[in-house]
Structure formats: structure tokens, C-alpha cells
PDB file of N, CA and C in Angstrom:
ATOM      1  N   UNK A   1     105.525  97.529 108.308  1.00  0.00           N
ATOM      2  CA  UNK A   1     104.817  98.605 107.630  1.00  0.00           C
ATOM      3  C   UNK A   1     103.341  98.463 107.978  1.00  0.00           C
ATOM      4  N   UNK A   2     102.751  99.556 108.077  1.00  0.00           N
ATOM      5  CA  UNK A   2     101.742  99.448 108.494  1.00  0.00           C
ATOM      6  C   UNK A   2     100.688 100.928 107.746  1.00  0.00           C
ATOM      7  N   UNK A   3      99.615 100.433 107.298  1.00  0.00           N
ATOM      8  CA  UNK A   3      99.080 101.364 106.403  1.00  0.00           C
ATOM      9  C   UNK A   3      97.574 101.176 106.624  1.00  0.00           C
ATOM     10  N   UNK A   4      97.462 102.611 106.814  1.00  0.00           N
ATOM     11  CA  UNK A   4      95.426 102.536 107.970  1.00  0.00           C
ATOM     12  C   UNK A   4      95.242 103.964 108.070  1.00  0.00           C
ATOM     13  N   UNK A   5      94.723 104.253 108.393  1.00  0.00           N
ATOM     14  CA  UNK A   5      93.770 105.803 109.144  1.00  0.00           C
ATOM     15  C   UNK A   5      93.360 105.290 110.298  1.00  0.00           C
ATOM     16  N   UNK A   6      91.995 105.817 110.216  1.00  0.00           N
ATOM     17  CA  UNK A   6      91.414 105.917 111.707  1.00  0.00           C
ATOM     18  C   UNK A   6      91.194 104.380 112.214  1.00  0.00           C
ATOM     19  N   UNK A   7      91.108 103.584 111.189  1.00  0.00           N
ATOM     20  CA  UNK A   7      91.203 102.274 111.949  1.00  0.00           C
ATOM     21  C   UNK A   7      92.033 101.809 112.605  1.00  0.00           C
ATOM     22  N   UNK A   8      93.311 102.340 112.769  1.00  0.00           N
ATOM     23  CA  UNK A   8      94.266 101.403 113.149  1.00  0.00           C
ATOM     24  C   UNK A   8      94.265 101.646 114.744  1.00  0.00           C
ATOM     25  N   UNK A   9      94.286 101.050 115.454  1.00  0.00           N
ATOM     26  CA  UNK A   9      94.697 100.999 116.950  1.00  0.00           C
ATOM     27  C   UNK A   9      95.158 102.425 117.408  1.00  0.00           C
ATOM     28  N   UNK A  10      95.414 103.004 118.372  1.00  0.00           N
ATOM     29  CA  UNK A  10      96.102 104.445 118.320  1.00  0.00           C
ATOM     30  C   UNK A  10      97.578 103.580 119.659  1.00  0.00           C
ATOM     31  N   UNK A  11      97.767 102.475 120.216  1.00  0.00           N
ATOM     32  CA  UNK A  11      98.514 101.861 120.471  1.00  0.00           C
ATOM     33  C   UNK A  11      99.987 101.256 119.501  1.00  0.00           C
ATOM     34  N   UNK A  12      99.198 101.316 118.384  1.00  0.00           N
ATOM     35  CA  UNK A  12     100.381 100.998 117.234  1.00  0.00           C
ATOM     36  C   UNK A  12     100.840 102.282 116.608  1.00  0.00           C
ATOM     37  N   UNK A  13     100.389 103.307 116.984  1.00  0.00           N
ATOM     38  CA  UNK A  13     101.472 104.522 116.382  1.00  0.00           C
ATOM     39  C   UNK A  13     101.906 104.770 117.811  1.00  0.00           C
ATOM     40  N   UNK A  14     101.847 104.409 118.777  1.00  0.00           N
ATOM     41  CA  UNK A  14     102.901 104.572 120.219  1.00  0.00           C
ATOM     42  C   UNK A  14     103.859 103.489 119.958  1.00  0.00           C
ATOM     43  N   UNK A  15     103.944 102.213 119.119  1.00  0.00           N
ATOM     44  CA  UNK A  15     105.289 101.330 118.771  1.00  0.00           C
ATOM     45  C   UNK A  15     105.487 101.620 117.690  1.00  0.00           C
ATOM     46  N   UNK A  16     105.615 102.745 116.449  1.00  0.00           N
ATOM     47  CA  UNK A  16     106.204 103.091 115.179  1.00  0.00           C
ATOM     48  C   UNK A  16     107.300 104.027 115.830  1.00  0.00           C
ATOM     49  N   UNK A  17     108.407 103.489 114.582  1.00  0.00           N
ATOM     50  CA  UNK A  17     109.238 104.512 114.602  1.00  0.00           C
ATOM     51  C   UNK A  17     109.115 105.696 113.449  1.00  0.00           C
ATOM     52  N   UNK A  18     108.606 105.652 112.688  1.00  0.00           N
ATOM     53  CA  UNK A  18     107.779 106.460 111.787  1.00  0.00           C
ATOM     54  C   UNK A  18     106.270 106.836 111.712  1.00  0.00           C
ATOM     55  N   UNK A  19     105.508 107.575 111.333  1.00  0.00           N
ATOM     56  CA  UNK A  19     104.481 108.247 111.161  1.00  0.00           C
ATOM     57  C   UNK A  19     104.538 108.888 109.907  1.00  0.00           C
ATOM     58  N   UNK A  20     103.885 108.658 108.691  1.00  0.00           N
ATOM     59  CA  UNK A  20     104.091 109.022 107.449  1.00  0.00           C
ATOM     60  C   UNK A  20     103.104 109.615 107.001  1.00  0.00           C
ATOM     61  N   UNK A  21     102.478 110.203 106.730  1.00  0.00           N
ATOM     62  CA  UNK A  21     101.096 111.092 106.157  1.00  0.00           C
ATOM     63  C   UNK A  21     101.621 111.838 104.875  1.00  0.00           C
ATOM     64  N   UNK A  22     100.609 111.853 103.765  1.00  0.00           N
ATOM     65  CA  UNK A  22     100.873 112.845 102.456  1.00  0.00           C
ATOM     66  C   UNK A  22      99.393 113.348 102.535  1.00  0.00           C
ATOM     67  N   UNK A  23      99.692 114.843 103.016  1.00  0.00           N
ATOM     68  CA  UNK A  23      98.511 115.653 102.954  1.00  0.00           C
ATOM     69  C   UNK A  23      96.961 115.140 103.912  1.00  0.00           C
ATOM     70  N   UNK A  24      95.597 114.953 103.989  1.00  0.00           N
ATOM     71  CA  UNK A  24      94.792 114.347 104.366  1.00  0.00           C
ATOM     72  C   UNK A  24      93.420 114.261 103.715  1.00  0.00           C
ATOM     73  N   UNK A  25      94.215 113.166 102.775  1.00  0.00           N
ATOM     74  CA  UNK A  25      93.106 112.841 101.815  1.00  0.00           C
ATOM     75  C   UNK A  25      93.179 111.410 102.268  1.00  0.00           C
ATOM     76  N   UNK A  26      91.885 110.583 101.551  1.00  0.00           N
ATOM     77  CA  UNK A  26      91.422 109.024 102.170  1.00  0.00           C
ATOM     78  C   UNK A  26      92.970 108.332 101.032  1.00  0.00           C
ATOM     79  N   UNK A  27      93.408 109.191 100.330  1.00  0.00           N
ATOM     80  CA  UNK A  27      94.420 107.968  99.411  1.00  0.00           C
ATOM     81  C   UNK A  27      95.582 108.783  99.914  1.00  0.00           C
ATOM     82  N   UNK A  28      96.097 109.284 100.941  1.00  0.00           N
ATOM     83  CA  UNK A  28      96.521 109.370 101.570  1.00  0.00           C
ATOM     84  C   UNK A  28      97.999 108.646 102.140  1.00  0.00           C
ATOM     85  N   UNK A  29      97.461 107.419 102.541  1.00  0.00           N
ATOM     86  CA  UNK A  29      97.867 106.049 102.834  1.00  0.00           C
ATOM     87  C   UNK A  29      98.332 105.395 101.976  1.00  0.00           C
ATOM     88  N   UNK A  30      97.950 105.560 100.689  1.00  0.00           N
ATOM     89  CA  UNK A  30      98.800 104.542  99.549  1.00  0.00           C
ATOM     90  C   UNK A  30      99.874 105.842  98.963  1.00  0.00           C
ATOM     91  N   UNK A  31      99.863 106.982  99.054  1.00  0.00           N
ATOM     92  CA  UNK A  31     100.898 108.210  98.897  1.00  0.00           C
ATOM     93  C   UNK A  31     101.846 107.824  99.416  1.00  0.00           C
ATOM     94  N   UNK A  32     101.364 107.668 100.851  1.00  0.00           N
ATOM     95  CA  UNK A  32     102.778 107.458 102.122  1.00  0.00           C
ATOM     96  C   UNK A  32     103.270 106.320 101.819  1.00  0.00           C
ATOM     97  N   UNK A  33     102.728 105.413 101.633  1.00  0.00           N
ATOM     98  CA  UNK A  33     103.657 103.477 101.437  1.00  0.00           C
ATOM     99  C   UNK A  33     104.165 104.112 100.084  1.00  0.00           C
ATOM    100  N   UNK A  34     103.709 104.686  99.170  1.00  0.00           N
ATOM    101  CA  UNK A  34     104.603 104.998  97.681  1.00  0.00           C
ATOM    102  C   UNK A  34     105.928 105.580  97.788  1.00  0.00           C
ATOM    103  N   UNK A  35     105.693 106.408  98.662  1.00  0.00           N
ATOM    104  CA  UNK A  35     107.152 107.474  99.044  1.00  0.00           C
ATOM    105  C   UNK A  35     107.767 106.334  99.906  1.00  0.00           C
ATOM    106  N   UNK A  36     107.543 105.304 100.875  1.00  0.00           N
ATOM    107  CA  UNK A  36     108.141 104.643 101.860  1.00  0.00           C
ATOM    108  C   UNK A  36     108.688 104.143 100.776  1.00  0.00           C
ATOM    109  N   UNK A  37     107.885 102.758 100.043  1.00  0.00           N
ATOM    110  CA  UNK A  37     108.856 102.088  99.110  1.00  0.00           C
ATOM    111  C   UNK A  37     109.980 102.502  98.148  1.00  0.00           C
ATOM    112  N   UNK A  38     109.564 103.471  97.506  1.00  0.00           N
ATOM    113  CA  UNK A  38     110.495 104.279  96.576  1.00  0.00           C
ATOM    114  C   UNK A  38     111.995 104.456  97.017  1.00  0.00           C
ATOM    115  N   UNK A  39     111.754 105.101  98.237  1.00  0.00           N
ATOM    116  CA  UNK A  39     112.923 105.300  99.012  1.00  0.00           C
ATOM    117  C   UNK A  39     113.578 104.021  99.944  1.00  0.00           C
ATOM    118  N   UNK A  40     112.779 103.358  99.882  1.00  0.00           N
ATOM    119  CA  UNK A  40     113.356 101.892 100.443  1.00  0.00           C
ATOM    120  C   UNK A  40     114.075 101.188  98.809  1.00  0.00           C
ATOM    121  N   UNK A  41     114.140 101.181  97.922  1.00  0.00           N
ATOM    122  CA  UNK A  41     114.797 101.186  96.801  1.00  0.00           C
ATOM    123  C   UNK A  41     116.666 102.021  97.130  1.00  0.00           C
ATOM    124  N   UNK A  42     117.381 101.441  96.575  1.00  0.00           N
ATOM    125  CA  UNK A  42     118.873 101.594  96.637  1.00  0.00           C
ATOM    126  C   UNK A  42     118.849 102.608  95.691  1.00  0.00           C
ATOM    127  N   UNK A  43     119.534 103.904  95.943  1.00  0.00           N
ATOM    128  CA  UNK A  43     119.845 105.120  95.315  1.00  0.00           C
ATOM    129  C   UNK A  43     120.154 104.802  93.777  1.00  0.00           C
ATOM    130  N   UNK A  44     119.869 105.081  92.900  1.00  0.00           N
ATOM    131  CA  UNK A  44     119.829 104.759  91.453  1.00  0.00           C
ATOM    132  C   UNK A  44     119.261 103.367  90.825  1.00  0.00           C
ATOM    133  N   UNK A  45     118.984 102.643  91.329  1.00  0.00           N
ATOM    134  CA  UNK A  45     117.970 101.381  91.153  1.00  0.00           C
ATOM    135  C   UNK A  45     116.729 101.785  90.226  1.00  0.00           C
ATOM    136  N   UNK A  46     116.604 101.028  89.109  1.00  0.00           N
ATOM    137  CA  UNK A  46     115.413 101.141  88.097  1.00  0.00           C
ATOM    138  C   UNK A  46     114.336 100.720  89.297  1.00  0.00           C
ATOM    139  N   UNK A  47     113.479 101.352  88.977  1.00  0.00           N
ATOM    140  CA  UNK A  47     111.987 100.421  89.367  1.00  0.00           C
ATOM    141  C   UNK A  47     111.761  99.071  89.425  1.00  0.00           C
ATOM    142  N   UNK A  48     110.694  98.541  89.598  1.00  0.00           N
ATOM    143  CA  UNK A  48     110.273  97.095  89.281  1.00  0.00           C
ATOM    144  C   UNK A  48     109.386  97.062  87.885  1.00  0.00           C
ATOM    145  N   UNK A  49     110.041  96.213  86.644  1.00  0.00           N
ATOM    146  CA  UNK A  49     109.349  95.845  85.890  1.00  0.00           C
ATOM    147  C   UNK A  49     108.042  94.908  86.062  1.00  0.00           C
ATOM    148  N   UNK A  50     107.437  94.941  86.023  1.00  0.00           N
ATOM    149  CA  UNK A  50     106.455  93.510  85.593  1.00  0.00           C
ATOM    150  C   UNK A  50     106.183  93.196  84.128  1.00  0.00           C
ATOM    151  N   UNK A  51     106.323  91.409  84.073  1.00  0.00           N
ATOM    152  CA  UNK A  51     106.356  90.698  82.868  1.00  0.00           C
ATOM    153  C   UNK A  51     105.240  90.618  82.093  1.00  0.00           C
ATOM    154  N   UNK A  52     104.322  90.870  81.180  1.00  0.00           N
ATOM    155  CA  UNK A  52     103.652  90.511  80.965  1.00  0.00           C
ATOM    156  C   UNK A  52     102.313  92.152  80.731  1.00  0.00           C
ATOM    157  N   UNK A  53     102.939  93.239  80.981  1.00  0.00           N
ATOM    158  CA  UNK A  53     102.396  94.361  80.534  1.00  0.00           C
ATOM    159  C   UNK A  53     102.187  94.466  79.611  1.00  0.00           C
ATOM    160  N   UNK A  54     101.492  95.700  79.391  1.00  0.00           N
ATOM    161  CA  UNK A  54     100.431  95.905  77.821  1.00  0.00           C
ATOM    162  C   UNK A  54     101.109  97.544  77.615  1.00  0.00           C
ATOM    163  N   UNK A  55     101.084  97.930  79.132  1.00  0.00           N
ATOM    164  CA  UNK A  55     101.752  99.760  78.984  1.00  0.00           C
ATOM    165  C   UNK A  55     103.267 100.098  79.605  1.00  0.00           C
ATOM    166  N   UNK A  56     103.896 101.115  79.279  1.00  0.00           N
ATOM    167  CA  UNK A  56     104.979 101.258  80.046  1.00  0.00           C
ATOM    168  C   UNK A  56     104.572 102.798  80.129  1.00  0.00           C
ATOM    169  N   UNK A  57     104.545 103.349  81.739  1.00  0.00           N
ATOM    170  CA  UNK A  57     104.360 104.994  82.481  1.00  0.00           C
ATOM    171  C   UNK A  57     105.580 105.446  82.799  1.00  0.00           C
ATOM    172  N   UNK A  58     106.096 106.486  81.794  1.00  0.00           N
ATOM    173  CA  UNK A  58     107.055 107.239  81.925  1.00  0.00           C
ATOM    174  C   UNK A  58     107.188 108.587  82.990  1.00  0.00           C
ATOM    175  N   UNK A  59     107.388 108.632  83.474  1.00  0.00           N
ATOM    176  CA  UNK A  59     107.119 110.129  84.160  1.00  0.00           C
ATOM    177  C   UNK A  59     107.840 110.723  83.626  1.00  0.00           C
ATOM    178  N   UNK A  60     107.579 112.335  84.138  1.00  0.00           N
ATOM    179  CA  UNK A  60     108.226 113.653  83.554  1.00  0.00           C
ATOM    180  C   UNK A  60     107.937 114.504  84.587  1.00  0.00           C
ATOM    181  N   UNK A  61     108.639 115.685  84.218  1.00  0.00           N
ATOM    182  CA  UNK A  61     108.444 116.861  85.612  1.00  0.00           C
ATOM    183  C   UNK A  61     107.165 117.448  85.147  1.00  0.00           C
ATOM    184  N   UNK A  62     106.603 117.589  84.077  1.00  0.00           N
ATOM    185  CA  UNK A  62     104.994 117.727  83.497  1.00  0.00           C
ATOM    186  C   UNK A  62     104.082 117.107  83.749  1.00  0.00           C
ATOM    187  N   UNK A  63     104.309 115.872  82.971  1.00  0.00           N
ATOM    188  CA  UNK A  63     103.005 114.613  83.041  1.00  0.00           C
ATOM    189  C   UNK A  63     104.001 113.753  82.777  1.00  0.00           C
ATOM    190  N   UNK A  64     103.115 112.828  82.072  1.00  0.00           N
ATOM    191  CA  UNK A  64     103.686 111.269  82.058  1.00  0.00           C
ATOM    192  C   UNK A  64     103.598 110.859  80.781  1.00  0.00           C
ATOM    193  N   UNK A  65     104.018 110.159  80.058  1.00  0.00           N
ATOM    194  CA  UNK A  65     103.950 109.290  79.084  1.00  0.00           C
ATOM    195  C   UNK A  65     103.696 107.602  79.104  1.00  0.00           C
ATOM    196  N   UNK A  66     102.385 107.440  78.115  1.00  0.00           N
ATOM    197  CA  UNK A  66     102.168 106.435  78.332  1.00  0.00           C
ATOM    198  C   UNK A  66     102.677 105.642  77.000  1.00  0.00           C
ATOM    199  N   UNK A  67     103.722 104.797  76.950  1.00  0.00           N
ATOM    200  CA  UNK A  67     104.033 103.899  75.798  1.00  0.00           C
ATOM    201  C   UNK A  67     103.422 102.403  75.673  1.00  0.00           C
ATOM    202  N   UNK A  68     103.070 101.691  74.280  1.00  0.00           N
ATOM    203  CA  UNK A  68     102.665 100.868  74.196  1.00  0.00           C
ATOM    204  C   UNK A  68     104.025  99.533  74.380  1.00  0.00           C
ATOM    205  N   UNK A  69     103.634  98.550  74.941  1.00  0.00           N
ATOM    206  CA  UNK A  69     105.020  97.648  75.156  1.00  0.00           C
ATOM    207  C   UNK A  69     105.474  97.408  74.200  1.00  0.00           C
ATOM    208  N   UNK A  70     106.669  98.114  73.678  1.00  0.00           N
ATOM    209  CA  UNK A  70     107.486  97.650  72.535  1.00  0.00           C
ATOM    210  C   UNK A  70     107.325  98.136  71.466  1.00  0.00           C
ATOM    211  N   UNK A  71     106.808  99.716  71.654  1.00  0.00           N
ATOM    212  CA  UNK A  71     107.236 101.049  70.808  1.00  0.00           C
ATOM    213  C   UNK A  71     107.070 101.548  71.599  1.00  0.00           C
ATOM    214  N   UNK A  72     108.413 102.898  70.970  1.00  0.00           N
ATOM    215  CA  UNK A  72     107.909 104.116  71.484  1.00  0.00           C
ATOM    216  C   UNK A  72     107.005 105.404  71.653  1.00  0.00           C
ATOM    217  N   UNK A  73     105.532 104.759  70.883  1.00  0.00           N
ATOM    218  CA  UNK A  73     104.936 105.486  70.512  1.00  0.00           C
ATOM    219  C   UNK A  73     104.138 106.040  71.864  1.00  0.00           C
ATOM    220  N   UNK A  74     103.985 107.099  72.037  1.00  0.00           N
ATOM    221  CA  UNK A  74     103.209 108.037  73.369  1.00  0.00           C
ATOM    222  C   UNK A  74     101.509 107.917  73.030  1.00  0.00           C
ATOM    223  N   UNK A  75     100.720 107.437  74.037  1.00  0.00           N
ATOM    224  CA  UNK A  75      99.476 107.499  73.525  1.00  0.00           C
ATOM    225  C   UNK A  75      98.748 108.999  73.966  1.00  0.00           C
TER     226      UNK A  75
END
């Protein structure tokens, strides 16, 4: 995986087998590795928890919900 703009070599997108771009904005690049990983995830697979959080980010087809760890209360 490889994640850059204009810095990167123009030799290393002649050895990718992919080319990933979301739109052309500078955050751009962390869009594209988001969609790469996501989908590198096994078809119905939860996310990755991490131990030791304070929030849990729900998404929705709206917005998001932000819960405090260990209610369900929406801030």
C-alpha cells in the first residue's frame, strides 16, 4: 500500500496494480486507504474496536452518533 500525492515517484504508479483517488482534495489519500481498508475487511466483519476508548461513532445514512463508552446516551 502505498499512500502520497505528488510526492511519490511517478515510477511507483507504473508498478501498482491499483490507483485509488477520492475526489482531489489534499485528504484525499487518507479517503482512498479508508475505502482500501474497509473493503480489505471480510464481508460482514464488525470493525476494529480499540480498548481503552472514551467514545463509540455510530454512523447513519444522515450523520453519526456519538455515544459515551458504556451508555447509550447520543451526545
Amino acid at each position: 500500500i502505498v499512500v502520497g500525492g505528488a510526492k511519490v515517484p511517478g515510477e511507483v504508479y507504473g508498478i501498482c496494480q491499483y490507483n485509488v483517488g477520492i475526489g482531489n482534495q489534499p485528504h484525499s489519500e487518507v479517503a482512498a486507504l479508508a475505502v482500501f481498508l474497509r473493503d480489505l475487511l471480510p464481508t460482514g466483519s464488525s470493525p476494529f474496536e480499540f480498548l481503552g476508548g472514551e467514545i463509540d461513532i455510530v454512523p447513519s445514512v444522515s450523520n453519526k452518533h456519538v455515544n459515551q463508552v458504556g451508555t447509550n446516551e447520543d451526545e
